[in-house]
C-alpha atoms as a PDB file:
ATOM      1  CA  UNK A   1       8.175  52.572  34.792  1.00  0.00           C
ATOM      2  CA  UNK A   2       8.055  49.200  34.885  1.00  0.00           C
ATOM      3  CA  UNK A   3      11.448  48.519  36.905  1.00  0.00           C
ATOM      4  CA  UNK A   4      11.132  50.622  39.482  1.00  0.00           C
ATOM      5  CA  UNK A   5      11.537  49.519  42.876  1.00  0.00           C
ATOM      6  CA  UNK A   6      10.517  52.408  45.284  1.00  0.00           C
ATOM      7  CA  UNK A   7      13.867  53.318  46.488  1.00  0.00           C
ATOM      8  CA  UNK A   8      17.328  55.600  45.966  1.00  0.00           C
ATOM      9  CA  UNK A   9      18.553  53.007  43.566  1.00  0.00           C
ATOM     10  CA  UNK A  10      15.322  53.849  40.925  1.00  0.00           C
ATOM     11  CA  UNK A  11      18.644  56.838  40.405  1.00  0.00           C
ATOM     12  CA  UNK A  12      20.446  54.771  37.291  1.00  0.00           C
ATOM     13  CA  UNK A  13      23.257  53.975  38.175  1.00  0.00           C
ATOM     14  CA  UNK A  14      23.134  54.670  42.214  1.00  0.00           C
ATOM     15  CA  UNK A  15      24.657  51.602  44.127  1.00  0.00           C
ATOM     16  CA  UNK A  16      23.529  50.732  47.741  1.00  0.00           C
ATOM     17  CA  UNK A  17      25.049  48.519  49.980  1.00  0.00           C
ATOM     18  CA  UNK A  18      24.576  47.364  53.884  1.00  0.00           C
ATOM     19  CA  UNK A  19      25.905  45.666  56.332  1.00  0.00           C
ATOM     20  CA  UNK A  20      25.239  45.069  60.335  1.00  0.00           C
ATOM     21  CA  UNK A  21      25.953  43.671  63.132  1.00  0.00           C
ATOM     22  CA  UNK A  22      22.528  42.070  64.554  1.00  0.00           C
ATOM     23  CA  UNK A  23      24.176  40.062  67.539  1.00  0.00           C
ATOM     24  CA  UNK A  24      26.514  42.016  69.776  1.00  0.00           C
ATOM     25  CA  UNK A  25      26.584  45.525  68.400  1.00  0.00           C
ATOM     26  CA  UNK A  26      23.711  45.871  66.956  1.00  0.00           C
ATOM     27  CA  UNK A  27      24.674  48.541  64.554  1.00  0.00           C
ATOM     28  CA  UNK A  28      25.756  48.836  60.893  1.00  0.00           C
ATOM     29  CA  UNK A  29      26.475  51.088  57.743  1.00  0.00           C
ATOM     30  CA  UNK A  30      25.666  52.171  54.602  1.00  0.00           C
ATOM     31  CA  UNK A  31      27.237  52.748  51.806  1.00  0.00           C
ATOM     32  CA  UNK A  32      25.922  54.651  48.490  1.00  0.00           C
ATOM     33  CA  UNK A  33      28.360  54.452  45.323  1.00  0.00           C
ATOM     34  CA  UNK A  34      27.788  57.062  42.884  1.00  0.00           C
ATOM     35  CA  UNK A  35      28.622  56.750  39.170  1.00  0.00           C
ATOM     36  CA  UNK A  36      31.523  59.180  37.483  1.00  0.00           C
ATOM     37  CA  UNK A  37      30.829  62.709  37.849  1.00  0.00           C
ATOM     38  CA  UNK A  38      28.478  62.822  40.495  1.00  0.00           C
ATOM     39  CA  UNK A  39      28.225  66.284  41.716  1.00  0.00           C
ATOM     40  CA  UNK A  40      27.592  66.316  45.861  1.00  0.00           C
ATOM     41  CA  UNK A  41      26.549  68.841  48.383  1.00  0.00           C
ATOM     42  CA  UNK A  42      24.913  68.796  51.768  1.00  0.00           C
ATOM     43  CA  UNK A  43      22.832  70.128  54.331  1.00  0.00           C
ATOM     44  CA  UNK A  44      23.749  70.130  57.904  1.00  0.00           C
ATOM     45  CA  UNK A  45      20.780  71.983  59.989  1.00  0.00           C
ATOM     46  CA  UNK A  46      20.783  69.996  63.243  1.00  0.00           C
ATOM     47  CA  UNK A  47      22.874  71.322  66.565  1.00  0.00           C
ATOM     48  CA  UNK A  48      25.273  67.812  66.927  1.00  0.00           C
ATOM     49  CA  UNK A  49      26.557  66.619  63.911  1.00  0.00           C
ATOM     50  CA  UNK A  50      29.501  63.797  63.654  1.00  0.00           C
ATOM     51  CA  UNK A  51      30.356  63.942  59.569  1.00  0.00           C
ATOM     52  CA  UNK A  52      33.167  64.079  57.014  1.00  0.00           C
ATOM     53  CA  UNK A  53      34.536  65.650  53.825  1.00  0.00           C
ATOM     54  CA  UNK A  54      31.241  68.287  54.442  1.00  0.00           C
ATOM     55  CA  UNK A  55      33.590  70.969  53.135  1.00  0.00           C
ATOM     56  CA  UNK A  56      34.634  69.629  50.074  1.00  0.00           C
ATOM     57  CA  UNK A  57      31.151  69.192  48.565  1.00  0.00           C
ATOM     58  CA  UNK A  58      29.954  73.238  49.575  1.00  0.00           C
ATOM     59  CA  UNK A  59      29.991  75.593  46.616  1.00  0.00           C
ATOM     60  CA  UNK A  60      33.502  77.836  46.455  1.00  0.00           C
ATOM     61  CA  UNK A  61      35.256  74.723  46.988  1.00  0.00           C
ATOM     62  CA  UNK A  62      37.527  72.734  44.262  1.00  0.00           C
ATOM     63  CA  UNK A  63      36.262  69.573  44.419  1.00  0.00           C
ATOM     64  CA  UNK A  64      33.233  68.816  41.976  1.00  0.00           C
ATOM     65  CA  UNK A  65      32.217  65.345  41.962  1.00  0.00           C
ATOM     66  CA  UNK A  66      32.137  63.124  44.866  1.00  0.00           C
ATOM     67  CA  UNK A  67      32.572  59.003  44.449  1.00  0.00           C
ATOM     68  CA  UNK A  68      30.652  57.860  47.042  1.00  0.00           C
ATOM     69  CA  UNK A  69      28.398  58.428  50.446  1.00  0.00           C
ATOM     70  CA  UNK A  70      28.178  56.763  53.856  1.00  0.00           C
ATOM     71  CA  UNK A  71      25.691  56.694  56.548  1.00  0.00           C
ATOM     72  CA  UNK A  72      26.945  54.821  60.172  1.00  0.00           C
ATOM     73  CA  UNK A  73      26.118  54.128  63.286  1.00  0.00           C
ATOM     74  CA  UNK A  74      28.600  53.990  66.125  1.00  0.00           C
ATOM     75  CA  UNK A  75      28.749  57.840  66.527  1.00  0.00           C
ATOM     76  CA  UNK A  76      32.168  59.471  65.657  1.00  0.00           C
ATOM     77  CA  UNK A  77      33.890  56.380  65.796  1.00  0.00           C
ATOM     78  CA  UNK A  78      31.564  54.911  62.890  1.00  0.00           C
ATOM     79  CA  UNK A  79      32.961  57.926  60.960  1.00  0.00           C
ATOM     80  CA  UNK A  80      35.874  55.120  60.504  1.00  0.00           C
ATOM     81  CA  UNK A  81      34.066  53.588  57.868  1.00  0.00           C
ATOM     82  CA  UNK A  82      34.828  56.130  55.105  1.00  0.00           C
ATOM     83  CA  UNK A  83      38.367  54.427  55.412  1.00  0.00           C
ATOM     84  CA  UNK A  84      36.994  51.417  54.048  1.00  0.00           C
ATOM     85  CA  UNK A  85      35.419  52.799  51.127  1.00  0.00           C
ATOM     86  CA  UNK A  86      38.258  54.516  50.388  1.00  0.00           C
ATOM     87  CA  UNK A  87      40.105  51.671  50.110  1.00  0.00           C
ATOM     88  CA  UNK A  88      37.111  49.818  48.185  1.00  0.00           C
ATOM     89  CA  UNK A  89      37.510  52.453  45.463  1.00  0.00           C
ATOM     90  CA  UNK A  90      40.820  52.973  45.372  1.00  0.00           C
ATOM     91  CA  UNK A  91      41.053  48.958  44.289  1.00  0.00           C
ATOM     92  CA  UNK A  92      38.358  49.999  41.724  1.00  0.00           C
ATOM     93  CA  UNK A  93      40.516  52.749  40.217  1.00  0.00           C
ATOM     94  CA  UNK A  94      38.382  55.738  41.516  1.00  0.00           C
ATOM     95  CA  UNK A  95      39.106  58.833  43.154  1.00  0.00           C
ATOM     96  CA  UNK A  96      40.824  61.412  41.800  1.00  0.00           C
ATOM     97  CA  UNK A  97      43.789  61.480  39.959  1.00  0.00           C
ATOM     98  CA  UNK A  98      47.185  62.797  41.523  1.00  0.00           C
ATOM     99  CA  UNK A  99      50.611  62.119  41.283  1.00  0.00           C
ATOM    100  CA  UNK A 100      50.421  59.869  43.658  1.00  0.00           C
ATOM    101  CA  UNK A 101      47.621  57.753  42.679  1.00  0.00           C
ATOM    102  CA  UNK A 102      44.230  58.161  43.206  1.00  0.00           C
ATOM    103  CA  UNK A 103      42.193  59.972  46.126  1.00  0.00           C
ATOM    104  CA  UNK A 104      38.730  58.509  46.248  1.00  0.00           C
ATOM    105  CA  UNK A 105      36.082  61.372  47.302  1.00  0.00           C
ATOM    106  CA  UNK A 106      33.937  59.998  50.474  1.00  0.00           C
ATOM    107  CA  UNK A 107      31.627  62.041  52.580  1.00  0.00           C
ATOM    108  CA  UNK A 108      29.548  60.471  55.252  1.00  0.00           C
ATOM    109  CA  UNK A 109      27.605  61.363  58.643  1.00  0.00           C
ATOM    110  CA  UNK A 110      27.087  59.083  61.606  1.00  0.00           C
ATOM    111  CA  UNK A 111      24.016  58.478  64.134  1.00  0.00           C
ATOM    112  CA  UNK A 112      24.115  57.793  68.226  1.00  0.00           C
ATOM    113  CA  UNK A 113      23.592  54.463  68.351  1.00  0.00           C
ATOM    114  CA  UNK A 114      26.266  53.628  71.018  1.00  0.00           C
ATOM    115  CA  UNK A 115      23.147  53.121  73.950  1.00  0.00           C
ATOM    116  CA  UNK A 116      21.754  50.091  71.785  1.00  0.00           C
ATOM    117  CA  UNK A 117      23.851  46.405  72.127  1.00  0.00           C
ATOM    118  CA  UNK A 118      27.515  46.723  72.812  1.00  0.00           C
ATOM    119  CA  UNK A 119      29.011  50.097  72.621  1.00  0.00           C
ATOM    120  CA  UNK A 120      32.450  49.115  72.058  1.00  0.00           C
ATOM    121  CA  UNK A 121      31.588  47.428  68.990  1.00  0.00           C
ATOM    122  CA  UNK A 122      30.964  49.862  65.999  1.00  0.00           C
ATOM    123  CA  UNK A 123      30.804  50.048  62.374  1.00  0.00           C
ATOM    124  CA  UNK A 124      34.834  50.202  61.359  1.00  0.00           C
ATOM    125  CA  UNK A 125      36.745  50.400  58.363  1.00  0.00           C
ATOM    126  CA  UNK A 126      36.089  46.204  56.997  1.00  0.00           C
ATOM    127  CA  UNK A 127      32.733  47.162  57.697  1.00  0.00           C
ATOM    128  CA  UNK A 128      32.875  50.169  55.300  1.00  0.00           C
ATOM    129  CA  UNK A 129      35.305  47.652  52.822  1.00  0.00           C
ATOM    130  CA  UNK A 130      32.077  45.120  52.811  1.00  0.00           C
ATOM    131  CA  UNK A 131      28.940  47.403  52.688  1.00  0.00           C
ATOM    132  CA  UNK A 132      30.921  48.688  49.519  1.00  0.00           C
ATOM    133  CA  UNK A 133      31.373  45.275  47.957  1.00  0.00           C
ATOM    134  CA  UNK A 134      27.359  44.510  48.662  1.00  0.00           C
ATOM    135  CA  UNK A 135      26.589  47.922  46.835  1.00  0.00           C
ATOM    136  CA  UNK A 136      23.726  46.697  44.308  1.00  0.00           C
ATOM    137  CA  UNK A 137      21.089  48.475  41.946  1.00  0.00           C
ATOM    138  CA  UNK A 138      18.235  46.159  43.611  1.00  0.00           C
ATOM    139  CA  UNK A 139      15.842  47.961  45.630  1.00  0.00           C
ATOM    140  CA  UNK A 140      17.421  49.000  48.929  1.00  0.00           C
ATOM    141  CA  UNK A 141      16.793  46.940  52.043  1.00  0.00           C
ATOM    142  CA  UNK A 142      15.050  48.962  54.628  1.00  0.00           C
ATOM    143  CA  UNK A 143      14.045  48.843  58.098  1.00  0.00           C
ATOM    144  CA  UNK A 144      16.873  47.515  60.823  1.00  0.00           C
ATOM    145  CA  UNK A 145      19.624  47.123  58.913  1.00  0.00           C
ATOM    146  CA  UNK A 146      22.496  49.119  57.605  1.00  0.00           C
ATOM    147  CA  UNK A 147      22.933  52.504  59.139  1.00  0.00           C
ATOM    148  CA  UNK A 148      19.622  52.180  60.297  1.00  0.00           C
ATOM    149  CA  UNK A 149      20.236  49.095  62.533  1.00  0.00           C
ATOM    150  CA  UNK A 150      20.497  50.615  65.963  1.00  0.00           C
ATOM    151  CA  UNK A 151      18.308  53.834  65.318  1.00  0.00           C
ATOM    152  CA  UNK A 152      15.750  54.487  67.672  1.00  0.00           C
ATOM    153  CA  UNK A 153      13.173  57.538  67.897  1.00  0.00           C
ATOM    154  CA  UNK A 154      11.855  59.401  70.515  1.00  0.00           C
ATOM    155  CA  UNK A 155      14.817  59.771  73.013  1.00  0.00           C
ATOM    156  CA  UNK A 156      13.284  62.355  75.711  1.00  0.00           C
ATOM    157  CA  UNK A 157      12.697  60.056  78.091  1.00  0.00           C
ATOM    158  CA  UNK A 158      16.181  57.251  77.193  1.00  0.00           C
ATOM    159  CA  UNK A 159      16.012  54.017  75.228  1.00  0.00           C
ATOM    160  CA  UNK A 160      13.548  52.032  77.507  1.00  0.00           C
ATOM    161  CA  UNK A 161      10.902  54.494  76.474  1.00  0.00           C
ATOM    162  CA  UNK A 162      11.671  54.941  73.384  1.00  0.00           C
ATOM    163  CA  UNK A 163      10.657  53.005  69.837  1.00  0.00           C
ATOM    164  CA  UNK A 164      12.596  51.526  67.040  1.00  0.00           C
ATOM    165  CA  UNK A 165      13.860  53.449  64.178  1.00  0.00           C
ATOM    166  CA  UNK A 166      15.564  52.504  61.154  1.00  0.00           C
ATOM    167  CA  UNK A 167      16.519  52.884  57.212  1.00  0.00           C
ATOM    168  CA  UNK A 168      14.154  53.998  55.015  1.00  0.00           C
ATOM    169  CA  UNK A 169      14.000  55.102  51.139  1.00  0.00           C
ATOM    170  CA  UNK A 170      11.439  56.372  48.616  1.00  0.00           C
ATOM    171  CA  UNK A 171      11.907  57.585  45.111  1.00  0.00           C
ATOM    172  CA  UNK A 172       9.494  59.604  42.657  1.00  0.00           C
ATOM    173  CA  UNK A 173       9.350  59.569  38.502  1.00  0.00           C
ATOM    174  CA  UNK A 174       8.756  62.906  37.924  1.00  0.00           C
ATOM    175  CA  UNK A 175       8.481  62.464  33.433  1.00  0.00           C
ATOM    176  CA  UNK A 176       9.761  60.344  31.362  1.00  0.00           C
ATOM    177  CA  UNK A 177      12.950  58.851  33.386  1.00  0.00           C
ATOM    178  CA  UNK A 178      13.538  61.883  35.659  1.00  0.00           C
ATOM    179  CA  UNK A 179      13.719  60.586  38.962  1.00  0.00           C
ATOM    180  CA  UNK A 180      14.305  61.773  42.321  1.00  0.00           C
ATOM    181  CA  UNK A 181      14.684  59.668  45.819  1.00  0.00           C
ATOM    182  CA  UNK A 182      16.025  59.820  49.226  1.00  0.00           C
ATOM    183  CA  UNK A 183      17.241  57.313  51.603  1.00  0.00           C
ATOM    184  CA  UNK A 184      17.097  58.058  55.439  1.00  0.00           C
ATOM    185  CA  UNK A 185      18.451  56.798  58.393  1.00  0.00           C
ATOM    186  CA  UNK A 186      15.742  57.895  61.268  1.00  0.00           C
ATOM    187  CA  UNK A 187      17.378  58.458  65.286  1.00  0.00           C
ATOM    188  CA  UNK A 188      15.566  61.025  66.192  1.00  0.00           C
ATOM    189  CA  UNK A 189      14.823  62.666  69.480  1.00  0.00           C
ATOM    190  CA  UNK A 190      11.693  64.057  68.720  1.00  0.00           C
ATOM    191  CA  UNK A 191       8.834  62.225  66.968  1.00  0.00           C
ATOM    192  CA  UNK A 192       7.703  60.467  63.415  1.00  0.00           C
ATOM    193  CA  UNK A 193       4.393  61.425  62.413  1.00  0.00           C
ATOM    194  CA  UNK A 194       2.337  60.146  59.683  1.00  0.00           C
ATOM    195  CA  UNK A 195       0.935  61.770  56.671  1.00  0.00           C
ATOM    196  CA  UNK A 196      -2.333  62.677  58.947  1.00  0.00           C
ATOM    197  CA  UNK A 197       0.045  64.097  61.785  1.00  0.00           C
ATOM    198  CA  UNK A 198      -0.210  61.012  63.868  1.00  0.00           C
ATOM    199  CA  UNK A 199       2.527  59.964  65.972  1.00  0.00           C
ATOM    200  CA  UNK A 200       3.865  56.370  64.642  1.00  0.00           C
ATOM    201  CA  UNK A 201       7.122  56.443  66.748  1.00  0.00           C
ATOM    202  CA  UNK A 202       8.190  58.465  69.840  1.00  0.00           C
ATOM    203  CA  UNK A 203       8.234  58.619  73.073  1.00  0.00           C
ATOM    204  CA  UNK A 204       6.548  55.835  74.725  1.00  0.00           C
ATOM    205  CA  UNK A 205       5.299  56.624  78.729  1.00  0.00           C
ATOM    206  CA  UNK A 206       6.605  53.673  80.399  1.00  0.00           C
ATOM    207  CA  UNK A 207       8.755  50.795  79.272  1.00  0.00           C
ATOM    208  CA  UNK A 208       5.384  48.787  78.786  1.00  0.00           C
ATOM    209  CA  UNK A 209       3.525  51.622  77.098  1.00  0.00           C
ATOM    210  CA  UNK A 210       1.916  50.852  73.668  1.00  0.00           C
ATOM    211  CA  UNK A 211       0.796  54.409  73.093  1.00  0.00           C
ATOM    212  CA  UNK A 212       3.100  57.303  72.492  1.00  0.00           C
ATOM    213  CA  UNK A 213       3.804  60.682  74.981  1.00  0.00           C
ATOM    214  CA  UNK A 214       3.806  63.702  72.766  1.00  0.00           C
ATOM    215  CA  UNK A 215       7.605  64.982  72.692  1.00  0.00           C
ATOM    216  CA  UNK A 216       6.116  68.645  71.767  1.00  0.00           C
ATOM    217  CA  UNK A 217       3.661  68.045  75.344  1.00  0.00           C
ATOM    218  CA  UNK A 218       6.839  67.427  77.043  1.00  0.00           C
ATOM    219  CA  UNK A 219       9.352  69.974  76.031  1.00  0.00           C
ATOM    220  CA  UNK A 220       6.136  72.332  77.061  1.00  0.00           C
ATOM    221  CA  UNK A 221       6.483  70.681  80.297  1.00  0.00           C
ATOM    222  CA  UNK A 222      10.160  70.787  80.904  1.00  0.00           C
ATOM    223  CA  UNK A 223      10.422  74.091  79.065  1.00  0.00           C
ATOM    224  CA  UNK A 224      12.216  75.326  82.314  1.00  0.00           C
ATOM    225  CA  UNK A 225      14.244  72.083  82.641  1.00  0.00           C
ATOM    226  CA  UNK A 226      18.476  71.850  80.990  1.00  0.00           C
ATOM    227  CA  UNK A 227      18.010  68.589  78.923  1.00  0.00           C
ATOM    228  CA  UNK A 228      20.676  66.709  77.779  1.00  0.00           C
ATOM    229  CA  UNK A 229      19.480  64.395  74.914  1.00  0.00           C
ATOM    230  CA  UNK A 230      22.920  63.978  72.760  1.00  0.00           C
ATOM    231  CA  UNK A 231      22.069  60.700  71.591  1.00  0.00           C
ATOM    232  CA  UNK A 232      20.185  60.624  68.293  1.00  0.00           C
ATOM    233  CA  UNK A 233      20.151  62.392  64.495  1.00  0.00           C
ATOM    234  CA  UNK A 234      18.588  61.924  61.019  1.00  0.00           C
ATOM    235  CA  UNK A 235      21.149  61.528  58.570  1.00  0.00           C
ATOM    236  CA  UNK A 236      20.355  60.734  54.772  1.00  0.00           C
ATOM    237  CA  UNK A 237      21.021  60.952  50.982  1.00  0.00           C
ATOM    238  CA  UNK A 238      18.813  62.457  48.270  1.00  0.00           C
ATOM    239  CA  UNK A 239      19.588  61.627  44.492  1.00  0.00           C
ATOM    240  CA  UNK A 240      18.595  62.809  41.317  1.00  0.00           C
ATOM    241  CA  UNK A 241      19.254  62.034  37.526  1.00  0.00           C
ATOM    242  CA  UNK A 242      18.399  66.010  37.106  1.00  0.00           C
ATOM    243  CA  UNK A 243      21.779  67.921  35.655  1.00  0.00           C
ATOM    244  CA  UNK A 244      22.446  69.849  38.295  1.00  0.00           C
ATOM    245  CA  UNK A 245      25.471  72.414  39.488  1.00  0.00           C
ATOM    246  CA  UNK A 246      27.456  72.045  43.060  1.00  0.00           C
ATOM    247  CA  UNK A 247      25.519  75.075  44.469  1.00  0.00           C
ATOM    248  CA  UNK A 248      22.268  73.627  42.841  1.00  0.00           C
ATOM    249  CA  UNK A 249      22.905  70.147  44.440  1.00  0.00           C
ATOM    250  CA  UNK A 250      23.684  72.142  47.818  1.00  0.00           C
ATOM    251  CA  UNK A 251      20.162  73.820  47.387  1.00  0.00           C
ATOM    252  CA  UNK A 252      18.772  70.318  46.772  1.00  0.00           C
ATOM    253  CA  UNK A 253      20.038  69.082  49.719  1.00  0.00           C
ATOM    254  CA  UNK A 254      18.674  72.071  51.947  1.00  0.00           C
ATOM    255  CA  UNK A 255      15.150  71.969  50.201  1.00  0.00           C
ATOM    256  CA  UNK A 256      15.424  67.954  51.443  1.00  0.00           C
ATOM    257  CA  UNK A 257      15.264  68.899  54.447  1.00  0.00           C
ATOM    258  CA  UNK A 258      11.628  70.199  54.545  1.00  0.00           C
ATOM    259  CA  UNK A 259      10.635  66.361  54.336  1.00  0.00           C
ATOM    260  CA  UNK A 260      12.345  66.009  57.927  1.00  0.00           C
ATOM    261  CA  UNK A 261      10.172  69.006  59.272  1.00  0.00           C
ATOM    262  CA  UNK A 262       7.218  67.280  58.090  1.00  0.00           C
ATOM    263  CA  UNK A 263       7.763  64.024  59.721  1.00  0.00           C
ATOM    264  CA  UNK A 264       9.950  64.756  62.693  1.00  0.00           C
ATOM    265  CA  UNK A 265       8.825  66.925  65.654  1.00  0.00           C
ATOM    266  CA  UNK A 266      10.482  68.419  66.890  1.00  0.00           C
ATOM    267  CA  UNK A 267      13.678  68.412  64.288  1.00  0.00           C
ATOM    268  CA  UNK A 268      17.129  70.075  64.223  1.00  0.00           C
ATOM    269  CA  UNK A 269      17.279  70.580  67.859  1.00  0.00           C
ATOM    270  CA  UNK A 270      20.543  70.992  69.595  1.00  0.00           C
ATOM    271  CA  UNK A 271      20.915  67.221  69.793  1.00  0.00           C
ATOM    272  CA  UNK A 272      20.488  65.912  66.742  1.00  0.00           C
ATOM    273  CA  UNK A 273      22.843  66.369  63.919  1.00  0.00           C
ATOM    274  CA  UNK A 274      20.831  66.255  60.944  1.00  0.00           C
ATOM    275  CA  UNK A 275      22.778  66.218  57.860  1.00  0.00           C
ATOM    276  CA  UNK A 276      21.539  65.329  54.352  1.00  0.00           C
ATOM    277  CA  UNK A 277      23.681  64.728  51.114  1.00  0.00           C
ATOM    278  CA  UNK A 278      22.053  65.281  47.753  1.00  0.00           C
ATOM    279  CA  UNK A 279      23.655  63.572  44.601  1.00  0.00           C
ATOM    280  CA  UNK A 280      23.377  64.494  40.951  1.00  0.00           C
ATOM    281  CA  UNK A 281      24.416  61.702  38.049  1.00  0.00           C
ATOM    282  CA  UNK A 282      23.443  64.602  35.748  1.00  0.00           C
ATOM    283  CA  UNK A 283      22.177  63.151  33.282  1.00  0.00           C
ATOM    284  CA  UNK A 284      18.100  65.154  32.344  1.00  0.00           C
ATOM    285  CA  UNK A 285      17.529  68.872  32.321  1.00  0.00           C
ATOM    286  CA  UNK A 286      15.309  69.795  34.906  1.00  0.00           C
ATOM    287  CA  UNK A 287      13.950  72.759  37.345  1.00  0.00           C
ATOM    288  CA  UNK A 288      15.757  72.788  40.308  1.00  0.00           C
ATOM    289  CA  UNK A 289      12.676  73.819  41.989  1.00  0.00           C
ATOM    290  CA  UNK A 290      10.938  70.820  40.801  1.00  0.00           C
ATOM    291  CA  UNK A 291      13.610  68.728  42.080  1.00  0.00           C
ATOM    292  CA  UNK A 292      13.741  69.836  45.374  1.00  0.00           C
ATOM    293  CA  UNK A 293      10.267  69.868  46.010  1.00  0.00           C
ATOM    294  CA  UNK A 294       9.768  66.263  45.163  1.00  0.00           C
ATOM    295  CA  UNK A 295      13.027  65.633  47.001  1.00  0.00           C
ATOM    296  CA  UNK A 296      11.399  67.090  50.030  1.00  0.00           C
ATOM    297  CA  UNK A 297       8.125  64.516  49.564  1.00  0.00           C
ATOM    298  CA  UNK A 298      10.757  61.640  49.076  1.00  0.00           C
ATOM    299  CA  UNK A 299      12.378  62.094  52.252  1.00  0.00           C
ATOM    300  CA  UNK A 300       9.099  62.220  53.955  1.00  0.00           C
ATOM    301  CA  UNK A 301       8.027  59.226  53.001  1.00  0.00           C
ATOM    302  CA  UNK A 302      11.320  57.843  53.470  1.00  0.00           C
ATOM    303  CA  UNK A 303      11.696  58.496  57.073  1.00  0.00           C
ATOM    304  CA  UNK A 304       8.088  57.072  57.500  1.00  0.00           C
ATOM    305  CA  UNK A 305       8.894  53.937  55.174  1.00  0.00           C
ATOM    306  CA  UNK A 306      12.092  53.485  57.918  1.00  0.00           C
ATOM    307  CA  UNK A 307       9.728  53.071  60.862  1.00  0.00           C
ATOM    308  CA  UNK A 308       7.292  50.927  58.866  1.00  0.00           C
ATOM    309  CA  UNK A 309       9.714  48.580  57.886  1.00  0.00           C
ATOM    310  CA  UNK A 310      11.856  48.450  61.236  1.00  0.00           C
ATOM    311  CA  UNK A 311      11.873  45.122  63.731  1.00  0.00           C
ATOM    312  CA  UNK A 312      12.023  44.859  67.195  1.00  0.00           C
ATOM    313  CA  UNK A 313      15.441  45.066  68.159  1.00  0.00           C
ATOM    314  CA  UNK A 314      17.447  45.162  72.210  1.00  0.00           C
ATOM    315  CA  UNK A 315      14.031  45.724  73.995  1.00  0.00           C
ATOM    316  CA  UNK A 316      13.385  48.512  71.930  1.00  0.00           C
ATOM    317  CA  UNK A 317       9.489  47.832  70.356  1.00  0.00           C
ATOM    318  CA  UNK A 318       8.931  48.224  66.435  1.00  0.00           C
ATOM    319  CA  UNK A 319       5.681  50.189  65.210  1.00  0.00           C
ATOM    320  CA  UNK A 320       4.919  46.720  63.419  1.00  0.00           C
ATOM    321  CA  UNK A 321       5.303  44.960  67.357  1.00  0.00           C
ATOM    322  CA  UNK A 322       3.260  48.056  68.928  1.00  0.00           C
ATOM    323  CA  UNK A 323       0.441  47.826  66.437  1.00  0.00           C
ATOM    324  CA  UNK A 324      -0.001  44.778  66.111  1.00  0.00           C
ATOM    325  CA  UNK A 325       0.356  43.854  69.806  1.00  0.00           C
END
């Protein structure tokens, strides 16, 4: 089609919006605002997740549409944002209607980013309030920025060895104006590999390396060694114009996850808290098989789009910087 831009907002009617700190924190959030009668679920496979309002969007649950998403840095304390885009919507009338006004629906999952610029400054409620007010339908801004900001990958070895990740989105036209696209923020521990199973970001072997260690060569090697590697996760959104149920969109999100597996290695380990939402506006018929396979392919080329568009940031060397150099 001749509008479409690439990324989750090729979903009508999906608005994205960031916002960062690139001075002292050096980390940010994002902000996906869905229209009416979005239905939500979510996938949570990894071992260390920091999210929010999970429950409500599982099947068996009485909540059915969900108003908006966030992604954050600042671990658990960047799950603070959601307070801001709860008050964003509530000034735009959404949420859900009680008795005592409404109750805007916002789930959201945070990254470690706390080892990158200042760790006592984090994404917080006004920055929630803003990246809701840049929300836009143009094509999302990827790389450094937003939730992806302060993501790094390849934390076996800490941040001096490791290489900058970021935000990244994709989207696919499956026929005639069904789409499907995913937006991830890479932090992972393990490493990105390309679509030829090269390594594009990981673990670098000293501070000056411009070549990457293989994390699978050196779990082998520590495989008798207690690591302790809490500071990382791949957290994203996939979204569809497909009409789909709560326990389909739950499915979705799962299926999503197969993207990660093909990128990231290793993935879901104990210290990453992989979680990824899937949205449906609901607005084609469509195979929920279909769907999630493409959805899977999205969020592959997603996560790789994140490290291809991500800048040098704190010392921490961009695949751009390291190819380049």
């Amino acid at each position: 089609m001749s509008n479409a831009n690439g990324t989750l907002t090729d979903v009508p009617n999906i608005l994205v919006g960031h916002t960062q700190d690139l001075i002292k924190g050096i980390t940010g959030c994002t902000v996906v605002l869905c229209p009416p009668n979005t239905v939500g679920g979510v996938s949570q496979l990894g071992g260390a997740p920091g999210t929010r309002e999970t429950d409500a969007l599982r099947p068996m649950h009485l909540i059915q549409h969900v108003d908006a998403i966030f992604l954050s840095g600042g671990s658990a304390y960047g799950l603070a944002v959601g307070d801001g885009v709860m008050r964003y919507l509530e000034s735009q009338g959404r949420g859900v209607p009680t008795p005592g006004g409404v109750v805007p629906i916002v789930a959201g999952a945070i990254l470690f980013d706390l080892d990158v610029g200042d760790s006592g400054t984090r994404p917080d409620a006004d920055m929630g309030y803003l990246a809701s007010e840049n929300a836009t339908a143009k094509p999302v801004l990827q790389g450094s920025v937003g939730a992806g900001t302060g993501a790094k990958v390849g934390g076996m070895l800490g941040k001096n060895h490791a290489t900058k990740g970021g935000i990244g989105s994709a989207s696919i036209n499956l026929d005639n104006g069904l789409w499907v696209a995913a937006m991830i923020a890479v932090n992972a521990v393990g490493d990105v590999m390309d679509e030829n199973s090269e390594i594009i970001a990981g673990v670098r072997s000293t501070p000056d390396a411009k070549t990457f260690v293989d994390s699978m060569m050196l779990l082998k090697e520590q495989a008798r060694t207690p690591l302790d590697l809490g500071a990382n996760t791949v957290i994203g959104v996939v979204a569809t114009n497909a009409k789909l149920s709560k326990e389909d969109t739950n499915k979705l999100a799962q299926m999503a996850h197969a993207g990660l597996t093909r990128t990231i290695r290793p993935a879901h380990t104990p210290f990453d808290g992989d979680t990824i939402f899937a949205l449906s506006t609901g607005t084609h018929s469509a195979s929920l098989m279909a769907i999630g396979a493409f959805a899977a392919e999205a969020t592959a080329q997603a996560i790789r789009n994140a490290i291809f568009h991500a800048s040098s940031l704190d010392g921490i060397p961009s695949y751009s910087d390291l190819r380049l150099s």
